[in-house]
N, C-alpha and C. Protein backbone atom coordinates (compact mmCIF):
# COMPACT_ATOMS: atom_id res chain seq x y z
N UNK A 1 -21.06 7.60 8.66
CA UNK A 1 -20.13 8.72 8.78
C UNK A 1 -18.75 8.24 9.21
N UNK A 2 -18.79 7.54 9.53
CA UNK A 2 -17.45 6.55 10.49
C UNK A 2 -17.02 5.91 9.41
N UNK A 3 -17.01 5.37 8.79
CA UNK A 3 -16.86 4.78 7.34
C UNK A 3 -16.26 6.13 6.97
N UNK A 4 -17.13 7.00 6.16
CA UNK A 4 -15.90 7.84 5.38
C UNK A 4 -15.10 8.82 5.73
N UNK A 5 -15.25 8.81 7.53
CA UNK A 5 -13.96 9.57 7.77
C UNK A 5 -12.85 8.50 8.51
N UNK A 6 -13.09 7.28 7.66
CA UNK A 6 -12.02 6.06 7.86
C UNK A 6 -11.32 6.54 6.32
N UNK A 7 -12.16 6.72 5.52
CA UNK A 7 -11.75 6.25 4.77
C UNK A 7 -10.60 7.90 3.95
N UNK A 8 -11.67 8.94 4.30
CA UNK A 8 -10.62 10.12 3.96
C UNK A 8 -9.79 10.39 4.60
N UNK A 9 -9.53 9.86 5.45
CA UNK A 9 -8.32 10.03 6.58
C UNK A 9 -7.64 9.36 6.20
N UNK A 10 -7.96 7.81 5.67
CA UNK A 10 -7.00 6.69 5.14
C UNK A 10 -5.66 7.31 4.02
N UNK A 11 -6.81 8.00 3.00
CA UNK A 11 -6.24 8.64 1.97
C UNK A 11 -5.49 9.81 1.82
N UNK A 12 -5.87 10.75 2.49
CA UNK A 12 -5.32 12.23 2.57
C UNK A 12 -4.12 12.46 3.56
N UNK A 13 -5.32 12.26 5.04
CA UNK A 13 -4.71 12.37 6.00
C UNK A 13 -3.13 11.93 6.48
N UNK A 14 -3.53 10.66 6.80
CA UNK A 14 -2.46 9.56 6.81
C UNK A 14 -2.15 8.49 5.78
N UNK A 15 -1.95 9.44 4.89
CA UNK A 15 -1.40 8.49 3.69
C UNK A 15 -0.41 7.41 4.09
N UNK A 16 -0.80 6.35 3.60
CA UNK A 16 0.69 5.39 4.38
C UNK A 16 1.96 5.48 3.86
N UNK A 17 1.70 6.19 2.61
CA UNK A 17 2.91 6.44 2.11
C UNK A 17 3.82 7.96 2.38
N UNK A 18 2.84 8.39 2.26
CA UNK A 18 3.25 10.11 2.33
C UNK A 18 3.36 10.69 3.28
N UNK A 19 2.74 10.15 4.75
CA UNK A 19 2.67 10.51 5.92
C UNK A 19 3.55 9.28 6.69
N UNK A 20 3.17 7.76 6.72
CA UNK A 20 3.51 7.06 7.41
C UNK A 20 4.64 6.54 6.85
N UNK A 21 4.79 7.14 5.44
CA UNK A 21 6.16 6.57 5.14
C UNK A 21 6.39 4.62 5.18
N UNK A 22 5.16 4.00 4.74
CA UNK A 22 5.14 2.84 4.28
C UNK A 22 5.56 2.07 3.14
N UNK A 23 5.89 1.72 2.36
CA UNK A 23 5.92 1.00 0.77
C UNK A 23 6.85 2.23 0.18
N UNK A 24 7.60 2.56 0.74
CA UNK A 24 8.87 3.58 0.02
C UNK A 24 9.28 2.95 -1.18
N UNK A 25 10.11 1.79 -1.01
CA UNK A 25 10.41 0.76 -2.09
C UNK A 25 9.39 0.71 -3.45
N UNK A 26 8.28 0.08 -3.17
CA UNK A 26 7.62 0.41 -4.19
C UNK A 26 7.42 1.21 -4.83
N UNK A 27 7.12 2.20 -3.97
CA UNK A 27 6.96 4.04 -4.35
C UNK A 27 7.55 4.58 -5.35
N UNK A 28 8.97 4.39 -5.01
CA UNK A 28 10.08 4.66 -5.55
C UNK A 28 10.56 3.86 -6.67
N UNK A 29 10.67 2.98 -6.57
CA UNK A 29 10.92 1.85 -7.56
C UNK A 29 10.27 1.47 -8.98
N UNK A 30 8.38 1.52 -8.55
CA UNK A 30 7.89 1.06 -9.81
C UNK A 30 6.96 2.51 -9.86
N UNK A 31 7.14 3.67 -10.10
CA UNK A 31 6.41 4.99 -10.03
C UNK A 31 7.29 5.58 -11.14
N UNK A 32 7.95 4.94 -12.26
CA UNK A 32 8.59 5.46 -13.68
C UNK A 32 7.36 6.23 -14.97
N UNK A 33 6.44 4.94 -14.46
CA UNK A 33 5.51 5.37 -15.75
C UNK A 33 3.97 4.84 -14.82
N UNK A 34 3.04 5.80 -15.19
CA UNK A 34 1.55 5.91 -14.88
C UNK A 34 1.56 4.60 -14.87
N UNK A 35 1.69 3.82 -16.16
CA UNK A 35 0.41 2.43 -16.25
C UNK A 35 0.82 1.48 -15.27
N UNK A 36 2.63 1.19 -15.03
CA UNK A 36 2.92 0.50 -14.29
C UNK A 36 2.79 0.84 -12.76
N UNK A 37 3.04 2.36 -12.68
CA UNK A 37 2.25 2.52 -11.10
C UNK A 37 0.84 2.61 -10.55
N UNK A 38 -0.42 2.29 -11.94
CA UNK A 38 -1.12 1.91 -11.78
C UNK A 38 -1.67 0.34 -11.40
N UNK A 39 -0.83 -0.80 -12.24
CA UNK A 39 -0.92 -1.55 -12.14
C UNK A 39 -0.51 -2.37 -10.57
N UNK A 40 0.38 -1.55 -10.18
CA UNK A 40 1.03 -1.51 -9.14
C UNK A 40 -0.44 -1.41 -7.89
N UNK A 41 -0.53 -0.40 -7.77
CA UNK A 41 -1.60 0.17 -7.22
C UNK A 41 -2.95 -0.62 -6.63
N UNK A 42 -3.49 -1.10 -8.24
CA UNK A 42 -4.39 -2.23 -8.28
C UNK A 42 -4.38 -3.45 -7.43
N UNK A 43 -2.93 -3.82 -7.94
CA UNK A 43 -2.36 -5.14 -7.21
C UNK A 43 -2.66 -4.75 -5.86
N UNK A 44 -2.16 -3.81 -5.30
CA UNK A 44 -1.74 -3.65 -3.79
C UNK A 44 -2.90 -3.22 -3.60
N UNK A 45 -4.29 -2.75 -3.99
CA UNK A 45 -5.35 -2.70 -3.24
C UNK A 45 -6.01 -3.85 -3.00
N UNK A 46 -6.05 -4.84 -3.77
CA UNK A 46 -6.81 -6.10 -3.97
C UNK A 46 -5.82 -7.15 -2.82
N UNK A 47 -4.56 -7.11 -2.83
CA UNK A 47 -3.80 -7.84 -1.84
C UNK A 47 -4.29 -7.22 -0.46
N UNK A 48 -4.04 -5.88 -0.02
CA UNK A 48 -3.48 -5.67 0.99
C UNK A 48 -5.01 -5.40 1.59
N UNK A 49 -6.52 -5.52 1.16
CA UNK A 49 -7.83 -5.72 1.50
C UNK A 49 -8.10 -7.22 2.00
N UNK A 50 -7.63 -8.18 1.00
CA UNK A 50 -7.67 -9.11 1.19
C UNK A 50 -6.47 -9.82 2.44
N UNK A 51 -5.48 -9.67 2.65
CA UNK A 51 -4.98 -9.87 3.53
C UNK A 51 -5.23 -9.07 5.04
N UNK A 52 -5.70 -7.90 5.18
CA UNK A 52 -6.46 -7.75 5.92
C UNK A 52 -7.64 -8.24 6.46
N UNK A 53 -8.54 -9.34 5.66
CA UNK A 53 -9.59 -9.83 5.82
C UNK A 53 -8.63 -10.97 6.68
N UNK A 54 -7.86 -11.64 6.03
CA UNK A 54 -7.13 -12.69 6.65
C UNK A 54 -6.35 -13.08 8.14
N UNK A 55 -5.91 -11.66 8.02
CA UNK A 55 -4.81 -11.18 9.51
C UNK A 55 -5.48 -11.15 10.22
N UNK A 56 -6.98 -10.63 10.44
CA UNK A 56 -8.01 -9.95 11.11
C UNK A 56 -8.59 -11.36 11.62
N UNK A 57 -8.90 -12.40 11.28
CA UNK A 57 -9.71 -13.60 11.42
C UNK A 57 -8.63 -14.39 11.78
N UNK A 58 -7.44 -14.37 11.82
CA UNK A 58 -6.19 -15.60 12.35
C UNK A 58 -5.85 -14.70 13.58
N UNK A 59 -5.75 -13.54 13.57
CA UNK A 59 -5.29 -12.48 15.08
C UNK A 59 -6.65 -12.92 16.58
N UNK A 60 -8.07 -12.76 15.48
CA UNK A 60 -8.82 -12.68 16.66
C UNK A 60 -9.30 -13.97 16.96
N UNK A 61 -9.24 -15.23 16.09
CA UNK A 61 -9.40 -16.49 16.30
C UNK A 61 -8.33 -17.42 16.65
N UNK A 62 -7.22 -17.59 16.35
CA UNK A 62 -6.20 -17.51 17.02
C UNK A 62 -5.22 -17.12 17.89
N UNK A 63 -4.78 -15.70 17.74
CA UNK A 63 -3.00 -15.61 18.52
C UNK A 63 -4.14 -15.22 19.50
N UNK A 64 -5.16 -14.22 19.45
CA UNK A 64 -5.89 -13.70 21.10
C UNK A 64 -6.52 -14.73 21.84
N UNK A 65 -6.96 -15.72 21.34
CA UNK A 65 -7.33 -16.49 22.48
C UNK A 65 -6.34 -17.38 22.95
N UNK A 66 -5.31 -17.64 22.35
CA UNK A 66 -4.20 -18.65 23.01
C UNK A 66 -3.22 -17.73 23.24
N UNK A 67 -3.50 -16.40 23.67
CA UNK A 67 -2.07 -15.58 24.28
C UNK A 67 -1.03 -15.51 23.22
N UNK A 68 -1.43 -15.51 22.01
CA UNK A 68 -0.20 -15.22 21.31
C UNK A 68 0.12 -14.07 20.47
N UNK A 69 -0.21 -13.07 21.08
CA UNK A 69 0.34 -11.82 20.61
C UNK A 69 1.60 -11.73 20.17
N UNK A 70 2.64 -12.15 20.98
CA UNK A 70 3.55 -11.85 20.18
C UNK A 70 4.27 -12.22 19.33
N UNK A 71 3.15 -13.16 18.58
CA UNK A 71 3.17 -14.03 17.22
C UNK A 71 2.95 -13.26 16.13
N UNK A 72 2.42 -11.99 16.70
CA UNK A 72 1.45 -11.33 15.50
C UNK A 72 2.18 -10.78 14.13
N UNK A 73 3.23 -10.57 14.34
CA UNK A 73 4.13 -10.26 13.35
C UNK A 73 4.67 -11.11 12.29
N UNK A 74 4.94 -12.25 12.85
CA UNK A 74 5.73 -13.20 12.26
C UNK A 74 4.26 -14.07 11.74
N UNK A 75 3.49 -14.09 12.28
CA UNK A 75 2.31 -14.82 11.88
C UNK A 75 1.78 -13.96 10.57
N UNK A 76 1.61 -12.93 10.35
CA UNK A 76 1.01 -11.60 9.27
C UNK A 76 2.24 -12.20 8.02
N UNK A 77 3.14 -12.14 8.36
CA UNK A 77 3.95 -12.24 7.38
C UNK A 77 3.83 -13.75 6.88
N UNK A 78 4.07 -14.53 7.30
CA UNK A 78 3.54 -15.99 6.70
C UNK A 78 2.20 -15.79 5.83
N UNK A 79 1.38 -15.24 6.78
CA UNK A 79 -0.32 -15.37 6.13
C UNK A 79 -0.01 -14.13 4.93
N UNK A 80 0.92 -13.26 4.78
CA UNK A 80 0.44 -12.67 3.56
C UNK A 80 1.39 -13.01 2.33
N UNK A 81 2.75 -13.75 2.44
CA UNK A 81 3.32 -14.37 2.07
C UNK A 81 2.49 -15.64 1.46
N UNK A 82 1.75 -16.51 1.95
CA UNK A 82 0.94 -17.59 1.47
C UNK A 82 -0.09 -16.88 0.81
N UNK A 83 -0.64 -16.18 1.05
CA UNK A 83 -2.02 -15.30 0.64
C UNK A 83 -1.77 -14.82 -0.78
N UNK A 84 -0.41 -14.04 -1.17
CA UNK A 84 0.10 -13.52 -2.45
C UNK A 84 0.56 -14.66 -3.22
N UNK A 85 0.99 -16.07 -2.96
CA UNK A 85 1.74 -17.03 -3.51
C UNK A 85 0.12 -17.47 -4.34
N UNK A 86 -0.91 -17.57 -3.20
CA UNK A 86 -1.94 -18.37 -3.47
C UNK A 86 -2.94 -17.61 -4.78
N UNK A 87 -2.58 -16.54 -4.20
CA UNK A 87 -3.28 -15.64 -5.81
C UNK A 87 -2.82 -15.16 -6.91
N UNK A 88 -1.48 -16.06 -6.68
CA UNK A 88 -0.71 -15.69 -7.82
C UNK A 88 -0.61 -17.00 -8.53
N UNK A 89 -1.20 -18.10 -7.71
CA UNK A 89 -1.31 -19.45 -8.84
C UNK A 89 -2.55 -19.08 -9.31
N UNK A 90 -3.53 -18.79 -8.60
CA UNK A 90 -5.42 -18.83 -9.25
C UNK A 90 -5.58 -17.38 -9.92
N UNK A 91 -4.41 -16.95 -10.33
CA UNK A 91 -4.90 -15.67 -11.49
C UNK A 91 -4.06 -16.24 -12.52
N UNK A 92 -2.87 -17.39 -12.40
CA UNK A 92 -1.97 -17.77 -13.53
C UNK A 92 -2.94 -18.76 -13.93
N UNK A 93 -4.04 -19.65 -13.38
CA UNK A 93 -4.75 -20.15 -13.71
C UNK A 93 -6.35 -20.15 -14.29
N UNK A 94 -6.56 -18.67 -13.67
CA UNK A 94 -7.92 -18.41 -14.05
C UNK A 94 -7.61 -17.25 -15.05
N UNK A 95 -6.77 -16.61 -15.14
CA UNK A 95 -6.67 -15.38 -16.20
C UNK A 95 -5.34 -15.60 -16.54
N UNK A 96 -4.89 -16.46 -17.30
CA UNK A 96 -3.51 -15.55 -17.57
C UNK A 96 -3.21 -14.40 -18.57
N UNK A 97 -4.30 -13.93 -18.94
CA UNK A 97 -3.69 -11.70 -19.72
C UNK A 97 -3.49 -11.25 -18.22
N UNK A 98 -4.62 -11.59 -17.34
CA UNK A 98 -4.55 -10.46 -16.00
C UNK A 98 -2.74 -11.09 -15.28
N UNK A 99 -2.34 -12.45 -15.84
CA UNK A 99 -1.57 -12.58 -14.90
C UNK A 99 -0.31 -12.09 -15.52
N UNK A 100 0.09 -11.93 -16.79
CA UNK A 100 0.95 -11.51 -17.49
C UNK A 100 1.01 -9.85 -17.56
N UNK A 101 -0.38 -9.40 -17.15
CA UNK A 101 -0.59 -7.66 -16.94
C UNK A 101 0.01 -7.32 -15.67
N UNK A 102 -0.25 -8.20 -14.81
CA UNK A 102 0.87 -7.72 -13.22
C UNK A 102 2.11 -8.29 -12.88
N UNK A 103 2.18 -9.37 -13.92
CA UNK A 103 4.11 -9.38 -14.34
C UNK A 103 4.40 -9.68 -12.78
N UNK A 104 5.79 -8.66 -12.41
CA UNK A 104 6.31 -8.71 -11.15
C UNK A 104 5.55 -8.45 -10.18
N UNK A 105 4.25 -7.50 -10.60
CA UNK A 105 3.51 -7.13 -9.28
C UNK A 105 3.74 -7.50 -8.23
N UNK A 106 2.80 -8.58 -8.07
CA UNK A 106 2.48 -9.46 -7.04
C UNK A 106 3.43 -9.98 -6.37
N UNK A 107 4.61 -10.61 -7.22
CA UNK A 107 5.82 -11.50 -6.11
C UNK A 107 6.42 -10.04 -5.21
N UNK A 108 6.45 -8.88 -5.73
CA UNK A 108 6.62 -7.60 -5.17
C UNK A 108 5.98 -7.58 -3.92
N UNK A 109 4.72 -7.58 -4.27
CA UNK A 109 3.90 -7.12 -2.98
C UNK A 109 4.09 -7.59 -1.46
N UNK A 110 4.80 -9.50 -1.60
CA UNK A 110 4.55 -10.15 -0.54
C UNK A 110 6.28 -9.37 -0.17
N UNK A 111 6.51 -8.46 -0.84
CA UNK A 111 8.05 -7.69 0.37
C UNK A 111 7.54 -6.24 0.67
N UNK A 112 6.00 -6.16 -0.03
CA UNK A 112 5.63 -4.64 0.49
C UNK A 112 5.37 -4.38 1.43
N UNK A 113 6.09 -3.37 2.77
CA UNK A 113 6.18 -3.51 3.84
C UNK A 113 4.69 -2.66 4.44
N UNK A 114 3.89 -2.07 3.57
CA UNK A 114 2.52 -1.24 3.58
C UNK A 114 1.91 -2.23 3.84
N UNK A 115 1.69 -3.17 3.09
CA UNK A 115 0.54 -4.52 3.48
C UNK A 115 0.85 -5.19 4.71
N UNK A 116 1.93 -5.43 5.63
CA UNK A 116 2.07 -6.21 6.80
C UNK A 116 1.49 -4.89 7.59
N UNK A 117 2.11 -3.70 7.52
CA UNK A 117 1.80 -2.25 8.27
C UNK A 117 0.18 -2.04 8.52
N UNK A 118 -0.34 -2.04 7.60
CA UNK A 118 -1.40 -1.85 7.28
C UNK A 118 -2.34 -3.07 8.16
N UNK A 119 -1.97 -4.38 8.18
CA UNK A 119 -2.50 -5.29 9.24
C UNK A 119 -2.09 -5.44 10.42
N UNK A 120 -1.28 -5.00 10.62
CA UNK A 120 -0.51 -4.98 12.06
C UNK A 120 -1.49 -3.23 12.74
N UNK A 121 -1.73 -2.18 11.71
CA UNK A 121 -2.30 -1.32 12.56
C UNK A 121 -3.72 -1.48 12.56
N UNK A 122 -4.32 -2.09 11.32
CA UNK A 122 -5.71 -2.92 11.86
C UNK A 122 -6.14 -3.13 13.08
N UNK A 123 -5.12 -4.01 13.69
CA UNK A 123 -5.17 -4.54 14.92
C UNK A 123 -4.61 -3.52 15.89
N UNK A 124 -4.22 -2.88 16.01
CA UNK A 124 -3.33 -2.09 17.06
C UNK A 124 -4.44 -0.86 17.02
N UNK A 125 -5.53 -0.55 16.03
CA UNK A 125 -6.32 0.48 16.29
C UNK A 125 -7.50 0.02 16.90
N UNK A 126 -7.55 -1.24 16.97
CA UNK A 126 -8.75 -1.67 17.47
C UNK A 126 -10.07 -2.18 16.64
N UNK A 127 -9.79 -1.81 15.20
CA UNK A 127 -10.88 -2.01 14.19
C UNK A 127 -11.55 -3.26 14.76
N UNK A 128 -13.01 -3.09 14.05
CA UNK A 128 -13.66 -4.50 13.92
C UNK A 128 -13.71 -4.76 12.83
N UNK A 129 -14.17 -5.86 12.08
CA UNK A 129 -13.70 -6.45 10.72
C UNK A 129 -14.19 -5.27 9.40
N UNK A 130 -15.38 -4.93 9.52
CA UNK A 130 -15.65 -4.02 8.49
C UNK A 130 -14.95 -2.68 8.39
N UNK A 131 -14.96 -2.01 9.90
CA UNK A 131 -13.96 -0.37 9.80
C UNK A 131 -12.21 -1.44 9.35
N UNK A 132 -12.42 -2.14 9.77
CA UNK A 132 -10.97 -2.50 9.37
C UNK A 132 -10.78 -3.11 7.78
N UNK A 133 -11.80 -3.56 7.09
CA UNK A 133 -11.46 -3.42 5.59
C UNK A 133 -11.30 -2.14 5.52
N UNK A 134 -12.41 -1.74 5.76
CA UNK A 134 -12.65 0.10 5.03
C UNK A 134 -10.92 1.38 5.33
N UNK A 135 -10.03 0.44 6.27
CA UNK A 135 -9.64 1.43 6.46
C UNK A 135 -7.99 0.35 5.26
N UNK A 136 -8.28 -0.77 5.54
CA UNK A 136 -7.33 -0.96 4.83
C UNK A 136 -7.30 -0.61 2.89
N UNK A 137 -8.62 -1.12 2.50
CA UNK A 137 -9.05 -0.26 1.08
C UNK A 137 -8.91 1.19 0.93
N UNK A 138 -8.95 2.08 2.12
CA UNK A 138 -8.98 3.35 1.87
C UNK A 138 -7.03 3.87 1.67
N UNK A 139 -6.58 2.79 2.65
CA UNK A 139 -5.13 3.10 2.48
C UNK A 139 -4.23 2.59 1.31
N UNK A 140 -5.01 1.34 1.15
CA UNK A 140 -4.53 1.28 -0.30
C UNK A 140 -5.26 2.45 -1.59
N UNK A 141 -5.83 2.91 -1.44
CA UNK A 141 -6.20 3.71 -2.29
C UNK A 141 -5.22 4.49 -2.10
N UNK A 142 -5.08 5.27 -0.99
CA UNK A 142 -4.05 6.44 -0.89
C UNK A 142 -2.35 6.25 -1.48
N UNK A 143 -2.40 4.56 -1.28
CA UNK A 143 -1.38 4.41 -1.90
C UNK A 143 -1.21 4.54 -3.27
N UNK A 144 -2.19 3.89 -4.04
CA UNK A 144 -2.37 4.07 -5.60
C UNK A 144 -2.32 5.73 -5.64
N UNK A 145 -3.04 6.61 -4.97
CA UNK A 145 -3.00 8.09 -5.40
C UNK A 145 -1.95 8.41 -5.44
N UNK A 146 -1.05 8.23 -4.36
CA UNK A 146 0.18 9.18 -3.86
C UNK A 146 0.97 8.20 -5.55
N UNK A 147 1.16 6.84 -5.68
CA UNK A 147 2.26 6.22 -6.47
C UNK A 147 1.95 7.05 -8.06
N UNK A 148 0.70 7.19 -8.66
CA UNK A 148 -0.12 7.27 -9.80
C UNK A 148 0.67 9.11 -10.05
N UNK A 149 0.15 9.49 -8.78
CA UNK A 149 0.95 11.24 -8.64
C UNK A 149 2.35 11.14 -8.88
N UNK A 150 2.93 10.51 -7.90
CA UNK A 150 4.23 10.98 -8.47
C UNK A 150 4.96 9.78 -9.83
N UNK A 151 4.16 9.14 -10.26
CA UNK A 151 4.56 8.70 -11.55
C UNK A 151 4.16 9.46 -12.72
N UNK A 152 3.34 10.51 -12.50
CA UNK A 152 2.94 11.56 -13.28
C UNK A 152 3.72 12.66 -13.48
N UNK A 153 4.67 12.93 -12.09
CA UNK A 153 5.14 14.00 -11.86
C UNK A 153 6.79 13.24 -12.56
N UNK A 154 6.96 12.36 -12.32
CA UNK A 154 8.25 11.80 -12.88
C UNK A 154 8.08 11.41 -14.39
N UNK A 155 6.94 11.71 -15.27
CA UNK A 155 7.37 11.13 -16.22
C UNK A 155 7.45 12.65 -16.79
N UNK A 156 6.97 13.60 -15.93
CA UNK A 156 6.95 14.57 -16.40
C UNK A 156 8.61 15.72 -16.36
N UNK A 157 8.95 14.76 -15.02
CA UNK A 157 10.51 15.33 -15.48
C UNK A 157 11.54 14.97 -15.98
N UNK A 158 10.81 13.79 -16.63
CA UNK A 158 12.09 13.25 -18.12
C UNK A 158 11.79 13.94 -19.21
N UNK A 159 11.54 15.26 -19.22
CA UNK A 159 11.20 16.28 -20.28
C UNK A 159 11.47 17.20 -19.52
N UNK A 160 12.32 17.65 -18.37
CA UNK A 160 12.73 18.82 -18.02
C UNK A 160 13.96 19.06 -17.97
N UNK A 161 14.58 20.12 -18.02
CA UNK A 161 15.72 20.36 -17.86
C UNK A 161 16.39 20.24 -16.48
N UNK A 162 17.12 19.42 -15.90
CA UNK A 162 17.38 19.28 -14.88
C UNK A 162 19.42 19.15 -14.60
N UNK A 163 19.64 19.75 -13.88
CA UNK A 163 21.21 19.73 -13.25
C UNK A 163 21.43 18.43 -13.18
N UNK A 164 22.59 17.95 -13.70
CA UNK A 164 22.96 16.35 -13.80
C UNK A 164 23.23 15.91 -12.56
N UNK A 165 23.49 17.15 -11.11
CA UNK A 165 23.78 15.99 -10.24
C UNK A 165 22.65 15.72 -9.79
N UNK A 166 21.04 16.27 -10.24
CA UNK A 166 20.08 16.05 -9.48
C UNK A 166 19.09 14.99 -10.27
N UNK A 167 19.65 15.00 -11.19
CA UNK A 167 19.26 13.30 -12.54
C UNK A 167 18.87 12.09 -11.74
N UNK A 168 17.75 11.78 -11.50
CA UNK A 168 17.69 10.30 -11.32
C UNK A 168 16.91 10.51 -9.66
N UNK A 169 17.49 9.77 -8.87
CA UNK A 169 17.37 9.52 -7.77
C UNK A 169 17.27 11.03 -6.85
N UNK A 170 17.87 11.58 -7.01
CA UNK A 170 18.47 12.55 -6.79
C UNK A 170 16.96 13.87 -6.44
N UNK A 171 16.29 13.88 -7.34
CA UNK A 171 14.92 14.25 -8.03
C UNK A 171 14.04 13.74 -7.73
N UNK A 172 14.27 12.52 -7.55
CA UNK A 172 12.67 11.77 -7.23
C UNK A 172 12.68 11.90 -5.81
N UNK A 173 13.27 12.24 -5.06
CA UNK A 173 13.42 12.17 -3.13
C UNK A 173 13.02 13.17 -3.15
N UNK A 174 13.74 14.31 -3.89
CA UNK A 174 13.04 15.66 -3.74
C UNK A 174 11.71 16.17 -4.19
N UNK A 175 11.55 15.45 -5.48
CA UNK A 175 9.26 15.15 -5.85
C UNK A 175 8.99 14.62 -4.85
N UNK A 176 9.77 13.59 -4.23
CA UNK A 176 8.60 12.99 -2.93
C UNK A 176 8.53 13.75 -1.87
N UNK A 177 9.59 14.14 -1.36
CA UNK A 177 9.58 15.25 0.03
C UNK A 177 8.41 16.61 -0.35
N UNK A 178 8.67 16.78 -1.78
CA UNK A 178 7.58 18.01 -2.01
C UNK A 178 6.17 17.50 -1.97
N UNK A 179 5.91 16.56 -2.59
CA UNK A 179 4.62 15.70 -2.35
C UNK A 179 3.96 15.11 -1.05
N UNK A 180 5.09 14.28 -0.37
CA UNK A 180 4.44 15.11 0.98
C UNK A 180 3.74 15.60 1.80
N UNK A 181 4.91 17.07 1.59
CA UNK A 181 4.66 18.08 2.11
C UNK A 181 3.13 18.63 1.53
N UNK A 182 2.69 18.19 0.74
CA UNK A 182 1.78 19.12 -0.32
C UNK A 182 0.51 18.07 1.05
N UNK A 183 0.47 16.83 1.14
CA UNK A 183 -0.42 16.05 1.24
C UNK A 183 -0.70 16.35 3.15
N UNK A 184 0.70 17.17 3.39
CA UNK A 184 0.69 17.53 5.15
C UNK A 184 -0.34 18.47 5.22
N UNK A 185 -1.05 19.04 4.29
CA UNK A 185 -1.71 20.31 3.75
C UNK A 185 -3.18 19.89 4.55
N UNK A 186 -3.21 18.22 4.51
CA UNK A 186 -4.64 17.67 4.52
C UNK A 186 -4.71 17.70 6.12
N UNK A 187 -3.65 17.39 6.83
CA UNK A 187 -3.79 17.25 8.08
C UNK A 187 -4.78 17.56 8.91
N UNK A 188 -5.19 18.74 8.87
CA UNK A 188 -6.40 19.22 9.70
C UNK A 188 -7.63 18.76 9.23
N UNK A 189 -7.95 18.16 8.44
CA UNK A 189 -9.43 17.14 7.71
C UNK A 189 -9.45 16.08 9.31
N UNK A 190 -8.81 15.54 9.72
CA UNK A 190 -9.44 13.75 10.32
C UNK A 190 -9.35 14.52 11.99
N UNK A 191 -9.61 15.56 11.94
CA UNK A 191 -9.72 16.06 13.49
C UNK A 191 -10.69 16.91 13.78
């Protein structure tokens, strides 16, 4: 039961994007068209699980027993920085369709500020290694939902009639603030 109210809370609740306001950049940036904010998505669930496995085993085997907490930051970022470099040679090497299918993805990801967030609150909630995948997979999920939604909702308003000063950028802040708001709806679920 602890498991999946990690994990619907991950998604609904506290979306990291929609609530915690994590991976804006991305959000915003590669959320033009479904496939690429899918692809997007993918990437960042498979990174930001896996670097959680990583942060989680260098935090509690390292910085905590030699007092170095306040390494933890600067240490996450190295380890997921090396972590994305490293799976971005052994997918150019073991697949290259999969590696030519996530294109920019990946060099993206190691500036996605959701994946350091996401291990840094690992640790700051106290997880143990399994609630702490489960909660980092569940938040990357929420991320793929919330990006997949409003790349749906944006491709859908390059077919609307819209006021030119609200063209572009302009529109997409305001789909996101409404989106959101729509997802603040969930709030009362993880209590």
């Amino acid at each position: 039961m602890t498991y999946l109210l990690i994990f619907i809370t991950a998604i609904f609740v506290n979306n990291i994007v929609l609530s915690q306001f994590l991976g804006i950049c991305p959000f915003l940036g590669v959320s033009k068209k479904i496939s690429t904010a899918l692809g997007m998505g993918f990437a960042v669930m498979f990174v930001m699980t896996v670097s959680t496995i990583a942060t989680f085993l260098i935090y509690h085997s390292l910085l905590l027993p030699f007092r170095l907490e306040y390494m933890t930051t600067v240490a996450f970022i190295l380890v997921i920085a090396a972590l994305v470099q490293m799976v971005e040679i052994i997918i150019k090497k073991v697949s290259p369709m999969l590696y030519q299918a996530l294109g920019i993805f990946l060099p993206l990801i190691t500036t996605n500020c959701a994946v350091l967030g996401i291990a840094i609150l690992t640790v700051q909630k106290n997880y143990a290694l399994l609630p702490g995948v489960c909660y980092a997979l569940a938040s990357a999920a929420g991320f793929t939902l919330a990006i997949v939604i409003f790349a749906g909702i944006r491709e859908r308003l390059a077919y609307t009639k819209i006021p030119a000063a609200l063209k572009g950028t302009p529109i997409a802040l305001i789909t996101a603030g409404l989106l959101s708001m729509a997802f603040m709806g969930f709030a009362g679920i993880g209590h």
